[in-house]
C-alpha atoms as a PDB file:
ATOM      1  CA  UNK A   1      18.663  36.580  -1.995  1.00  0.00           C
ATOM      2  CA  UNK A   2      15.541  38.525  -3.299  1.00  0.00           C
ATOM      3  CA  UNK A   3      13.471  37.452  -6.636  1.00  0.00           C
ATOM      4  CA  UNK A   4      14.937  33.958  -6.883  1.00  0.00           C
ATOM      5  CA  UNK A   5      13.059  30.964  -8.918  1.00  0.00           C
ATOM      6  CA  UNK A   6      12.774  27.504  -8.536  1.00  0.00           C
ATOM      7  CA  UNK A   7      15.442  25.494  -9.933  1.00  0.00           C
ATOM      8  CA  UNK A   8      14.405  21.883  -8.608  1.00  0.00           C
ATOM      9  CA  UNK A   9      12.082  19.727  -6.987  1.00  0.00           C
ATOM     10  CA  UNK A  10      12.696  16.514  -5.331  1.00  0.00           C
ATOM     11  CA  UNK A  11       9.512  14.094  -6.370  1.00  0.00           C
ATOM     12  CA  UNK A  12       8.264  10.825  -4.211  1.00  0.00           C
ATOM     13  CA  UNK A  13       5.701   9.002  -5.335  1.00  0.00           C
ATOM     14  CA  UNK A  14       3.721  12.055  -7.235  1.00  0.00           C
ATOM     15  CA  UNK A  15       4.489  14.083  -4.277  1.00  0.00           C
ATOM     16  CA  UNK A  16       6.597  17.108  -4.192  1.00  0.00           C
ATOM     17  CA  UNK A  17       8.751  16.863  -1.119  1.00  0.00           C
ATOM     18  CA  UNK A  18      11.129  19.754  -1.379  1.00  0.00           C
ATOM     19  CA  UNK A  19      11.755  22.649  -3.425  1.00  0.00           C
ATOM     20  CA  UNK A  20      15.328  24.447  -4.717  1.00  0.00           C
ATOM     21  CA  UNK A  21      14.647  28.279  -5.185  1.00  0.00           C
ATOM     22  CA  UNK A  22      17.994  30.272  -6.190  1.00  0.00           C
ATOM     23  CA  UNK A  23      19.593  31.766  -9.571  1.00  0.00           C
ATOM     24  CA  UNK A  24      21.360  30.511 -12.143  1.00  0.00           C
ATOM     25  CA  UNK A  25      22.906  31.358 -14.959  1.00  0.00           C
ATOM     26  CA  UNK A  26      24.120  30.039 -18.513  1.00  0.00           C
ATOM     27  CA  UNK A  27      26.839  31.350 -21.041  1.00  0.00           C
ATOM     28  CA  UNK A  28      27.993  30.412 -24.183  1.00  0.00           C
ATOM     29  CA  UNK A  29      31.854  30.238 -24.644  1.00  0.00           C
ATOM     30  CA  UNK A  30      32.198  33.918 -26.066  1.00  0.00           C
ATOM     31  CA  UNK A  31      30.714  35.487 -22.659  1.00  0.00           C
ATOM     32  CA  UNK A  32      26.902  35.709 -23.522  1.00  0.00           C
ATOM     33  CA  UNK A  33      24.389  35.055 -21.065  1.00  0.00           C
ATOM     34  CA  UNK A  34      22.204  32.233 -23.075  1.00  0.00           C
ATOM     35  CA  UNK A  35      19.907  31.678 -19.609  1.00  0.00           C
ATOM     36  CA  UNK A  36      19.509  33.564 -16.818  1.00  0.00           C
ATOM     37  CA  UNK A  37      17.162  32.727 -13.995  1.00  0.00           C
ATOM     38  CA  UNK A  38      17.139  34.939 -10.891  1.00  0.00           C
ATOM     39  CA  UNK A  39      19.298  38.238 -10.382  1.00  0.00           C
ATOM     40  CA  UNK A  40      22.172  36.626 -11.799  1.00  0.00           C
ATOM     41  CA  UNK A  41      23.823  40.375 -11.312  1.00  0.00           C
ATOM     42  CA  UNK A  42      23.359  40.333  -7.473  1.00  0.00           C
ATOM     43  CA  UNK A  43      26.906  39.922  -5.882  1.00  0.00           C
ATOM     44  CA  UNK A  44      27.190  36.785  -3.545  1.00  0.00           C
ATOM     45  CA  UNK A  45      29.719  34.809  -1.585  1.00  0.00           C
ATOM     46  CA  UNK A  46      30.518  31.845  -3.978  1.00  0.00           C
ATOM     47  CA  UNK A  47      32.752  30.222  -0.743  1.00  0.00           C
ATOM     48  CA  UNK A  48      35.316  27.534  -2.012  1.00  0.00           C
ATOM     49  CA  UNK A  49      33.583  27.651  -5.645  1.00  0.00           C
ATOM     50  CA  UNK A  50      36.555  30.811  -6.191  1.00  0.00           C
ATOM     51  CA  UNK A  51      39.466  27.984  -5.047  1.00  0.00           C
ATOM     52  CA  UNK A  52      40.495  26.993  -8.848  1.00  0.00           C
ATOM     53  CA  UNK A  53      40.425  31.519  -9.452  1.00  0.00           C
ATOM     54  CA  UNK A  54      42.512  31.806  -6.489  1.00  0.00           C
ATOM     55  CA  UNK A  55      44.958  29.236  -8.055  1.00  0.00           C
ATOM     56  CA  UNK A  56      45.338  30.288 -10.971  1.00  0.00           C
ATOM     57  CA  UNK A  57      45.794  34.082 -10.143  1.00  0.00           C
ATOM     58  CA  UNK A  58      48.998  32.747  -7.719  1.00  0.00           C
ATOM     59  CA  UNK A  59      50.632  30.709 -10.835  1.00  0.00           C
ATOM     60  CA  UNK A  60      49.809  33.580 -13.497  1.00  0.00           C
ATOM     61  CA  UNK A  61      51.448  36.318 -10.941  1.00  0.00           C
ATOM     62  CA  UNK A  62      54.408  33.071 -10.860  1.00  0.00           C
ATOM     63  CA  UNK A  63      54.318  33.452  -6.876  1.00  0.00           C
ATOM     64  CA  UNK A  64      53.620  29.633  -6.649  1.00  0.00           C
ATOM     65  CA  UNK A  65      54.796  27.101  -9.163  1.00  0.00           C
ATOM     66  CA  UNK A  66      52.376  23.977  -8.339  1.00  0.00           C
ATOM     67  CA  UNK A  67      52.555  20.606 -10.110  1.00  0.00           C
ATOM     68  CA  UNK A  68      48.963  19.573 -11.881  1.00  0.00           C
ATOM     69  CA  UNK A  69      48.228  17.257  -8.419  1.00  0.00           C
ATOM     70  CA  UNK A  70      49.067  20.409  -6.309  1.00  0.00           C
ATOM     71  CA  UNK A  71      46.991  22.773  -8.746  1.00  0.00           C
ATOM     72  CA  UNK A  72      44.268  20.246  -7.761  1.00  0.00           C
ATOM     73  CA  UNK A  73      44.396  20.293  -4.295  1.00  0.00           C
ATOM     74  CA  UNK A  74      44.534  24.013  -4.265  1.00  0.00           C
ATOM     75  CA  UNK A  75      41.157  24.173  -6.065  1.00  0.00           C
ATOM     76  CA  UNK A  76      39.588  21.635  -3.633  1.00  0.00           C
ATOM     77  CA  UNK A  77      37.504  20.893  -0.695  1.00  0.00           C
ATOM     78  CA  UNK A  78      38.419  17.175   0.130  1.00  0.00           C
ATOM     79  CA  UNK A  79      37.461  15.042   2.852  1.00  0.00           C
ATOM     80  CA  UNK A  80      40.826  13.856   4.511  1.00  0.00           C
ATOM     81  CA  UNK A  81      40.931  10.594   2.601  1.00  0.00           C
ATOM     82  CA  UNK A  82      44.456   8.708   2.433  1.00  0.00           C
ATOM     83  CA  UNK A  83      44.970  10.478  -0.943  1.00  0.00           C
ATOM     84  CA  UNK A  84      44.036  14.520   0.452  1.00  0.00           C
ATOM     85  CA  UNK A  85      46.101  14.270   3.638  1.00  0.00           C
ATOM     86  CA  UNK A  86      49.166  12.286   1.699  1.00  0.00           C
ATOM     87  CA  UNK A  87      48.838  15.160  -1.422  1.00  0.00           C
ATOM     88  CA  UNK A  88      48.513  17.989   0.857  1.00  0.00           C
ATOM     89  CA  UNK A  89      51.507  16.736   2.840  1.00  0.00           C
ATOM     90  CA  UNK A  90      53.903  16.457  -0.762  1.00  0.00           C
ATOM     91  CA  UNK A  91      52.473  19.678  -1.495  1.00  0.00           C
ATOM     92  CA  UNK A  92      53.675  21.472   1.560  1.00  0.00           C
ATOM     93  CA  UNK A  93      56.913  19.912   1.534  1.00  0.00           C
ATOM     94  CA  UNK A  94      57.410  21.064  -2.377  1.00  0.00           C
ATOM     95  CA  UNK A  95      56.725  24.207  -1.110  1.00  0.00           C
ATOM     96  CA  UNK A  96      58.833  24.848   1.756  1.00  0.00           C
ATOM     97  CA  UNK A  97      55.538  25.238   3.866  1.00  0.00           C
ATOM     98  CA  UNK A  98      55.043  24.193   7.439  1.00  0.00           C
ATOM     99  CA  UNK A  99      51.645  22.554   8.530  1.00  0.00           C
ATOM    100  CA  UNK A 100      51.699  24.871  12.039  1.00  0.00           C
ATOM    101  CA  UNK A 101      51.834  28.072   9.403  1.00  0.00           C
ATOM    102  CA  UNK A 102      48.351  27.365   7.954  1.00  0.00           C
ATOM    103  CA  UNK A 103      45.376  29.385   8.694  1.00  0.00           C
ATOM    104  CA  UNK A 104      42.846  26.265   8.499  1.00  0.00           C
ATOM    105  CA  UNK A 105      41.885  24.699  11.885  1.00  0.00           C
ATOM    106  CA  UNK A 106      42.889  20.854  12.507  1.00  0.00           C
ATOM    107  CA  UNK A 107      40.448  18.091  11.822  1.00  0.00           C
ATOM    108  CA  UNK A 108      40.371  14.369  11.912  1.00  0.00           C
ATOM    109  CA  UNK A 109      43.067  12.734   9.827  1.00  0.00           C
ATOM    110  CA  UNK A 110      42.507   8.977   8.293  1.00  0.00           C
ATOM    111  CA  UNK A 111      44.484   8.241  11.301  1.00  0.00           C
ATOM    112  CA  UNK A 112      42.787   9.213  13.849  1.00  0.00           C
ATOM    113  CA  UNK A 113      44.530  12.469  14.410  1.00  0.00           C
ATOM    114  CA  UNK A 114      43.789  16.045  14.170  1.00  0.00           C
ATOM    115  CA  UNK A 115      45.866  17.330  11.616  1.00  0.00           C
ATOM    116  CA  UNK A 116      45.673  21.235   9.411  1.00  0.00           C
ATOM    117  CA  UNK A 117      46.343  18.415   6.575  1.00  0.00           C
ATOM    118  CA  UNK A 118      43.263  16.924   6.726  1.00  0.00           C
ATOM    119  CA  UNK A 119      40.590  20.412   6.411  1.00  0.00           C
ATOM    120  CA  UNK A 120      39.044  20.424   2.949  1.00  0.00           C
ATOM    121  CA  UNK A 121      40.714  23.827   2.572  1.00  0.00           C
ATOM    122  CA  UNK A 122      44.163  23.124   2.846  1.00  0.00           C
ATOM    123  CA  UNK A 123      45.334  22.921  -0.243  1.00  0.00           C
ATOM    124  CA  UNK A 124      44.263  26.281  -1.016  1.00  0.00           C
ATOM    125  CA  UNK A 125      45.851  27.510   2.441  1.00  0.00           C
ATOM    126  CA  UNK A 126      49.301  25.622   1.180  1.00  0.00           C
ATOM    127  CA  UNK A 127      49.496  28.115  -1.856  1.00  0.00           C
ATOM    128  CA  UNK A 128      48.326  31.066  -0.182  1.00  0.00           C
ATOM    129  CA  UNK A 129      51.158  30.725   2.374  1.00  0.00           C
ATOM    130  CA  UNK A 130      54.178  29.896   0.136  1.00  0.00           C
ATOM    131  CA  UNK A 131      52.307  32.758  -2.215  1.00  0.00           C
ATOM    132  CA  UNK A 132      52.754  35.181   1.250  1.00  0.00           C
ATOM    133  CA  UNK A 133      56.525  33.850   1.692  1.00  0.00           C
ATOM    134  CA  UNK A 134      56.992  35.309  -1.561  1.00  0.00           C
ATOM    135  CA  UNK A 135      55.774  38.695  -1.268  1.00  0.00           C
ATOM    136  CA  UNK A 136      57.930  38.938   1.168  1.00  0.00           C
ATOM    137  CA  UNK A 137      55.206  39.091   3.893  1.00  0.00           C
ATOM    138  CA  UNK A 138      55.354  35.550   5.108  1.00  0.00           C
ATOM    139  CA  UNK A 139      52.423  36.202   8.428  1.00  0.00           C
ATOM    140  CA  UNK A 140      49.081  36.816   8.273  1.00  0.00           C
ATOM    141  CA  UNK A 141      48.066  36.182   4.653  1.00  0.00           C
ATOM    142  CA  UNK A 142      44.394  36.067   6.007  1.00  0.00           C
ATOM    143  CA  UNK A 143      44.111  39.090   7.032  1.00  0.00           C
ATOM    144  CA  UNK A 144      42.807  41.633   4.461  1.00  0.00           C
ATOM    145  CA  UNK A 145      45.883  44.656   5.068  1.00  0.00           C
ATOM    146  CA  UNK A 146      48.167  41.634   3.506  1.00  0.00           C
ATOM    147  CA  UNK A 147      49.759  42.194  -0.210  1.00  0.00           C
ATOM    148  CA  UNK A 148      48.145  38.752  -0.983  1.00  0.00           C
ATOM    149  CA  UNK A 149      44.641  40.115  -0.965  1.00  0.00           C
ATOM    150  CA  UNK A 150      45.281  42.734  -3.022  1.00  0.00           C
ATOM    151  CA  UNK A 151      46.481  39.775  -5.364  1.00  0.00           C
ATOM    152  CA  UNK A 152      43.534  37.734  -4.770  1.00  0.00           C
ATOM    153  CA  UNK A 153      41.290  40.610  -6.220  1.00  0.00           C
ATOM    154  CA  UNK A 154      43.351  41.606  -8.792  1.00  0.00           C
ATOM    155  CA  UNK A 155      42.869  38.486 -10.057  1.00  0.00           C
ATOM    156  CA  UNK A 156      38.924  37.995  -9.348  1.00  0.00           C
ATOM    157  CA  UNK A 157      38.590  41.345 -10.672  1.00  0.00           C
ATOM    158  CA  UNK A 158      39.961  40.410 -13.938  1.00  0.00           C
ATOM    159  CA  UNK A 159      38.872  36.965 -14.115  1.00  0.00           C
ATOM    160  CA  UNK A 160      34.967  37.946 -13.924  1.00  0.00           C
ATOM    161  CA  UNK A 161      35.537  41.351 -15.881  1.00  0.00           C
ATOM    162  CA  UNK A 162      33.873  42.565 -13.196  1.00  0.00           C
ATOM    163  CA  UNK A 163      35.260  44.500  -9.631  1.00  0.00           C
ATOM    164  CA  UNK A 164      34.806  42.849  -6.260  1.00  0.00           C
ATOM    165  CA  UNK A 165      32.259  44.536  -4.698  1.00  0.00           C
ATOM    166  CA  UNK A 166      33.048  43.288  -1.122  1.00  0.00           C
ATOM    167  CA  UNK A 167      34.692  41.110   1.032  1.00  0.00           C
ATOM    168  CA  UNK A 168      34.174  38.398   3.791  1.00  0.00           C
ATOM    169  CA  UNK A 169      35.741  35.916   5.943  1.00  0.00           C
ATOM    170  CA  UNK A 170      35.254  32.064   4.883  1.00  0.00           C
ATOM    171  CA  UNK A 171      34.785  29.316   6.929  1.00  0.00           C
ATOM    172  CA  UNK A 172      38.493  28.179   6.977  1.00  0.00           C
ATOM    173  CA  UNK A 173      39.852  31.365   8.033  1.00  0.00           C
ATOM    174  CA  UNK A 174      40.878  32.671   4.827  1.00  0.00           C
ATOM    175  CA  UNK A 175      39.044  36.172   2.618  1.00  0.00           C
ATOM    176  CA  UNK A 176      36.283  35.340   0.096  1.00  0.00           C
ATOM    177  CA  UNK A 177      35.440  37.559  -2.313  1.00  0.00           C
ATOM    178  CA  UNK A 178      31.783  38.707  -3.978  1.00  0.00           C
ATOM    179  CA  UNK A 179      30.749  38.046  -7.171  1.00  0.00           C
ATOM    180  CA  UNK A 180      27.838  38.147  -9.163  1.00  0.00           C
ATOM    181  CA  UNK A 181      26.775  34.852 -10.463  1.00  0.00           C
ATOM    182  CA  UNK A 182      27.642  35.683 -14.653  1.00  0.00           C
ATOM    183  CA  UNK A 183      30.963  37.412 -13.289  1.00  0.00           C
ATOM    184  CA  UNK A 184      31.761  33.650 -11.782  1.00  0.00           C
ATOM    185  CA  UNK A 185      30.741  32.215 -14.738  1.00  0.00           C
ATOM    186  CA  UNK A 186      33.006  34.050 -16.810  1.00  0.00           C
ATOM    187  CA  UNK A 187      35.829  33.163 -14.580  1.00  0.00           C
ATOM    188  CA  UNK A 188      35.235  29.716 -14.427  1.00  0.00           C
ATOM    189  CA  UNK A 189      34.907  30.166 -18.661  1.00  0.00           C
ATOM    190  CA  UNK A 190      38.625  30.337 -18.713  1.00  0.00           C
ATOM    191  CA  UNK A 191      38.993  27.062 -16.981  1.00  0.00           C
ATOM    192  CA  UNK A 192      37.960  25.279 -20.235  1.00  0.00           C
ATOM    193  CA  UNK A 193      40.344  23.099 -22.356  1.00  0.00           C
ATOM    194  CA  UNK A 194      40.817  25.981 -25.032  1.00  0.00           C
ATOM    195  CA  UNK A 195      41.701  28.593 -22.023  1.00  0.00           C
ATOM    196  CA  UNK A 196      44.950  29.907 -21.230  1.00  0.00           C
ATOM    197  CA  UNK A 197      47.812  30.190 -18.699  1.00  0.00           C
ATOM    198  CA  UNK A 198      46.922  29.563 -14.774  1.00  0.00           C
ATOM    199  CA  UNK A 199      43.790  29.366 -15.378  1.00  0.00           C
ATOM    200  CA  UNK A 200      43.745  26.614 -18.288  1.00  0.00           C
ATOM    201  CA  UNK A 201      46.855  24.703 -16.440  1.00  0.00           C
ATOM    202  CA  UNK A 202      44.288  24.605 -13.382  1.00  0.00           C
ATOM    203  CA  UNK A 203      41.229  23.438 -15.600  1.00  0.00           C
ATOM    204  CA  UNK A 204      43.256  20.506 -16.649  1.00  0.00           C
ATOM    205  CA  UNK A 205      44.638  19.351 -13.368  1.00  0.00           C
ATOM    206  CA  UNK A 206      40.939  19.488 -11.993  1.00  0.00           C
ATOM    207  CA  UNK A 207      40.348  17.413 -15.036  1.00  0.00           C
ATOM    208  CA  UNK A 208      43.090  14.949 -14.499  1.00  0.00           C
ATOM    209  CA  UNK A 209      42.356  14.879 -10.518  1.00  0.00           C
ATOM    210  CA  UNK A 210      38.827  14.611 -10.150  1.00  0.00           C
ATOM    211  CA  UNK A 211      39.374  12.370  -6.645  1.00  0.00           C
ATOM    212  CA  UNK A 212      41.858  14.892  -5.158  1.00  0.00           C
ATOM    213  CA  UNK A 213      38.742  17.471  -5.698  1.00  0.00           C
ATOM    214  CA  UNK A 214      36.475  16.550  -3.829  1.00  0.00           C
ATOM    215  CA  UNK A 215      36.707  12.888  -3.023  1.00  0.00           C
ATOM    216  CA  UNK A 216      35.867   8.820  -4.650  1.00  0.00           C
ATOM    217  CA  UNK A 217      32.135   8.990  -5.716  1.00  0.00           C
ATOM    218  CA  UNK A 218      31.095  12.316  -4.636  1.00  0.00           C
ATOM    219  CA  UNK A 219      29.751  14.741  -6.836  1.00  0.00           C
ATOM    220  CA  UNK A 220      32.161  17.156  -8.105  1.00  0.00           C
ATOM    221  CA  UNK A 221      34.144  14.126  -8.690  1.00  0.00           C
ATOM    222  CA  UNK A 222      31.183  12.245 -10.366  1.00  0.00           C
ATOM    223  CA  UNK A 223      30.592  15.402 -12.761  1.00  0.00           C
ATOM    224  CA  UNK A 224      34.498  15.562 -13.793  1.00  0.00           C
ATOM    225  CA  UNK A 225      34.449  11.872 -14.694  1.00  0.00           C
ATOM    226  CA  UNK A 226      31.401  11.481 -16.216  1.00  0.00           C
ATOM    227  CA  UNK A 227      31.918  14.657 -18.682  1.00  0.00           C
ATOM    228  CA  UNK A 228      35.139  16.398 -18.803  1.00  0.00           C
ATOM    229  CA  UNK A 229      33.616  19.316 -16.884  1.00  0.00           C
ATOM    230  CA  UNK A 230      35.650  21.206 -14.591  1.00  0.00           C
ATOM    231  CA  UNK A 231      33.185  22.134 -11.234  1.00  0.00           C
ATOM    232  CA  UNK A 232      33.459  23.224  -8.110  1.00  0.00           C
ATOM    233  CA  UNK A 233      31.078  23.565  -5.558  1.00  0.00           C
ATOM    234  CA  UNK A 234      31.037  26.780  -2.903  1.00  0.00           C
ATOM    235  CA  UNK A 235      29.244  26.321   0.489  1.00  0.00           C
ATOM    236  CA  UNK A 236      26.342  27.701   0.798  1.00  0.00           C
ATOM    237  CA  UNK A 237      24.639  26.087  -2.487  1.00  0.00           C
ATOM    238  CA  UNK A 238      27.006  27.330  -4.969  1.00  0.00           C
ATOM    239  CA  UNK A 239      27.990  25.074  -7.814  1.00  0.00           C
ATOM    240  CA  UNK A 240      30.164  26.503 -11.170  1.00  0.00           C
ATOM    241  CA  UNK A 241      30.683  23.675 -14.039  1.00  0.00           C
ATOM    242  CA  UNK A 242      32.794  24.589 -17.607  1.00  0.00           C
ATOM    243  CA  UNK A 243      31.971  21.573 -19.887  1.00  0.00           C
ATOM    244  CA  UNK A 244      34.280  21.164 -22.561  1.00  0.00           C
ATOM    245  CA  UNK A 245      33.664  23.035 -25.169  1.00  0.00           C
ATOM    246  CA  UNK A 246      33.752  26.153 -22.872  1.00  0.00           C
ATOM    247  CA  UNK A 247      29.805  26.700 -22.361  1.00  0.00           C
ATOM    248  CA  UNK A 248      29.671  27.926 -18.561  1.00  0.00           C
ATOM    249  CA  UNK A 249      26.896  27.302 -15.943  1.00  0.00           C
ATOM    250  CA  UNK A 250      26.841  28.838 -12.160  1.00  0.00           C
ATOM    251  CA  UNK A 251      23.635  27.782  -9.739  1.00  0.00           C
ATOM    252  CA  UNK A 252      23.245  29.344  -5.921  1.00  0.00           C
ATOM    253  CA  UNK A 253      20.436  27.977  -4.378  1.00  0.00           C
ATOM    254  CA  UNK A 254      18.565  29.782  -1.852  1.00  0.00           C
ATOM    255  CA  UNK A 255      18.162  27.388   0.982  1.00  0.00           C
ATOM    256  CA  UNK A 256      22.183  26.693   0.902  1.00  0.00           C
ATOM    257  CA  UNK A 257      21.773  23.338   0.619  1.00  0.00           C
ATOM    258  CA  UNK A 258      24.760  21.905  -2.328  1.00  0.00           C
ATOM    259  CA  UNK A 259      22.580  18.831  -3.772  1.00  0.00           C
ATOM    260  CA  UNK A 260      20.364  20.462  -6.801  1.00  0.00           C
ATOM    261  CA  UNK A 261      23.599  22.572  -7.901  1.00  0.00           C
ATOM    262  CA  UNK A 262      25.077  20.130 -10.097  1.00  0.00           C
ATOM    263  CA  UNK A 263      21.894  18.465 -11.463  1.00  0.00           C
ATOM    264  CA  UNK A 264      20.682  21.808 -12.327  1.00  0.00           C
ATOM    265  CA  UNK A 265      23.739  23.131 -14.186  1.00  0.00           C
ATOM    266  CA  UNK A 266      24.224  19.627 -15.981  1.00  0.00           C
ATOM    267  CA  UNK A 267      20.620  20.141 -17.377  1.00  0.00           C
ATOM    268  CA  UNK A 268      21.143  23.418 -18.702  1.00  0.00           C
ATOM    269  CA  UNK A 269      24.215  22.509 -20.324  1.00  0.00           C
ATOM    270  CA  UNK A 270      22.830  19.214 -21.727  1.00  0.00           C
ATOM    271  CA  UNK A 271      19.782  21.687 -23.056  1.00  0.00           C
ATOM    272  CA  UNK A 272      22.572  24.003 -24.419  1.00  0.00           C
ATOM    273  CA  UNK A 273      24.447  21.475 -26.659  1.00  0.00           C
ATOM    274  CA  UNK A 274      27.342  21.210 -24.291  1.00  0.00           C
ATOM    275  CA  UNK A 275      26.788  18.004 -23.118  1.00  0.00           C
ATOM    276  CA  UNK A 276      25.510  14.647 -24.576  1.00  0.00           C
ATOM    277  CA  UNK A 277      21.381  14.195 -24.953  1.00  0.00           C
ATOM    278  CA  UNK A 278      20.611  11.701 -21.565  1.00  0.00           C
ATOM    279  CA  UNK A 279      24.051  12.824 -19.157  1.00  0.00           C
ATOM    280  CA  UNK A 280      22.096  14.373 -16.541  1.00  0.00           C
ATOM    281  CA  UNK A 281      19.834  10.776 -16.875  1.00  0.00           C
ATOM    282  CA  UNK A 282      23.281   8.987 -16.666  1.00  0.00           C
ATOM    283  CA  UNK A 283      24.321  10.256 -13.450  1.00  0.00           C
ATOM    284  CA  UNK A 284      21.432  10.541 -11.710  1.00  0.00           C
ATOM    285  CA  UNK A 285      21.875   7.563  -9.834  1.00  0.00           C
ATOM    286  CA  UNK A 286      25.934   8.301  -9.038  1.00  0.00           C
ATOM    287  CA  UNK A 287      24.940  11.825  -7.926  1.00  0.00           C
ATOM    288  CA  UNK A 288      22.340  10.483  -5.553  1.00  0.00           C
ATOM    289  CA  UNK A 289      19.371  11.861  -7.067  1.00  0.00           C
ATOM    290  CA  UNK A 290      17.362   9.055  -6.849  1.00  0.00           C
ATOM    291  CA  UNK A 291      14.746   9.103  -3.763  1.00  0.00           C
ATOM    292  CA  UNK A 292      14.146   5.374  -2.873  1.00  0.00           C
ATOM    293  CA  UNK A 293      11.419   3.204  -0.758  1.00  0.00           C
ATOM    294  CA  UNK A 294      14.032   0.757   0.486  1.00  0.00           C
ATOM    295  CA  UNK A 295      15.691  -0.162  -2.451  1.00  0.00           C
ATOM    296  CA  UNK A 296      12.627   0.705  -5.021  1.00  0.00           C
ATOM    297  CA  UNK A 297      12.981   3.735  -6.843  1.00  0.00           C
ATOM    298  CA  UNK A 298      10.203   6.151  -6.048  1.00  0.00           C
ATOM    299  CA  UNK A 299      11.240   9.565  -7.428  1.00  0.00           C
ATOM    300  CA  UNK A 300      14.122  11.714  -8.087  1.00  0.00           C
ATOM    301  CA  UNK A 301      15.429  15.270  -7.269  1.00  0.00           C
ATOM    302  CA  UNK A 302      14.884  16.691 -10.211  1.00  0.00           C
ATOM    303  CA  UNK A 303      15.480  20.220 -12.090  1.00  0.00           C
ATOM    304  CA  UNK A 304      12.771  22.520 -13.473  1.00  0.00           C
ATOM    305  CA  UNK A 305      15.137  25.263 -15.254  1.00  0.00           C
END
């Protein structure tokens, strides 16, 4: 990722300690790019940040029909707590879909077990199969010669108002798609309150479910509690965050490393209007940005964009 800037900088006693270099970008709700730091026109891999797209493409084509705690485990990457592995296991059932059919490799359940239940992608696996059964092409819907991918971009493609310049396999065994960073965050601009279909039903479920996102007191969750946002962070160092009002931020920092993505968007919203004077102050301590000397305070990760 050429030409990037520096988004953050983590502090400790006067001392910078690390940097954040990556791009990010800011638009107001009617599309327009209000900040843009980096080659915010580069296409990227924005990883599990496309999850809540992905959903709402599958309910707007009406392949899935998902209730709002489904919707939110379809847009998230969990970390097998009691609530993930007990959701994704109602969601499955509701949709006719058996755990041995996913994609997504087994991890460690609550229990002990290794179970497809418990990977932080299975909720978005659970739709894509019962999406496949539906197409009539219930195999395979990983691969990219599958109806469902041509789907899947469809509904990038007209989501960002851009076309998908590429293609990739993620992580979990599923396609990702490439983006450009102000494509993403006109996608994720539709997620707002005031949006419309899929894509508004699966704003307000994230809303509603901030847990099932991404789990009890970590970030994504944090964000979506403490300010109505709908976010989603991508591996890699992607983070995309609608606040209410429908003002859009995406960050993808450089290094790949997820902890300056949120702090950084939540500033340039705050600086925007979107969010309250003092949030990003607010949460700095729930989001971990605090650097400590036992349990003195002695800096903080903090944003420079």
């Amino acid at each position: 990722m050429p030409a990037t800037e520096l988004l953050a900088v983590v502090e400790r006693d006067g001392f910078v300690e690390s940097e954040h270099r990556g791009v990010a970008v800011l638009i107001d709700p009617e599309g327009r790019v209000i900040e843009a730091h980096g080659p915010v026109e580069r296409p990227f891999l924005a990883r599990s940040a496309l999850k809540p797209l992905f959903a709402a493409t599958l309910l707007e084509r009406g392949l899935v029909a998902l209730e709002p705690a489904h919707a939110a485990l379809a847009s998230a990457s969990h970390w097998a707590d009691e609530e993930h592995v007990a959701t994704a296991q109602a969601m499955a059932a509701a949709l006719a879909v058996d755990e041995e059919s996913l994609r997504c490799p087994p991890m460690q359940a609550p229990d002990g077990t290794q179970r497809r239940f418990a990977h932080m992608c299975v909720g978005k696996h659970i739709a894509f199969a019962a999406a496949a059964r539906a197409l009539g092409v219930p195999d395979g819907y990983w691969e990219e010669s599958h109806p469902l991918t041509s789907v899947l971009r469809e509904g990038i493609d007209g989501a960002t108002g851009e076309r998908v310049p590429g293609i990739a396999r993620d992580g979990c065994g599923a396609l990702v798609f490439a983006t450009t960073p102000v494509g993403l965050a006109r996608a994720f601009r539709r997620l707002a309150p005031d949006g419309a279909g899929g894509h508004r039903f699966v704003g307000d479920a994230m809303r509603a479910h901030p847990t099932l996102i991404d789990g009890a007191g970590r970030p994504d969750a944090v964000v979506i509690e403490g300010t109505g946002c709908a976010t989603k962070f991508g591996a890699e160092g992607t983070q995309a965050m609608v606040a209410p009002d429908g003002t859009t931020a995406v960050v993808k920092s450089a290094d790949g490393a997820r902890r300056a993505g949120a702090p950084v968007a939540l500033a340039m919203l705050e600086r925007a209007g979107a969010l309250p004077a003092g949030t990003l102050e607010r949460l700095a301590e729930p989001l971990g940005l605090v650097q400590r000397s036992a349990d003195e305070p002695v800096g903080l990760l903090r944003p420079v964009v």
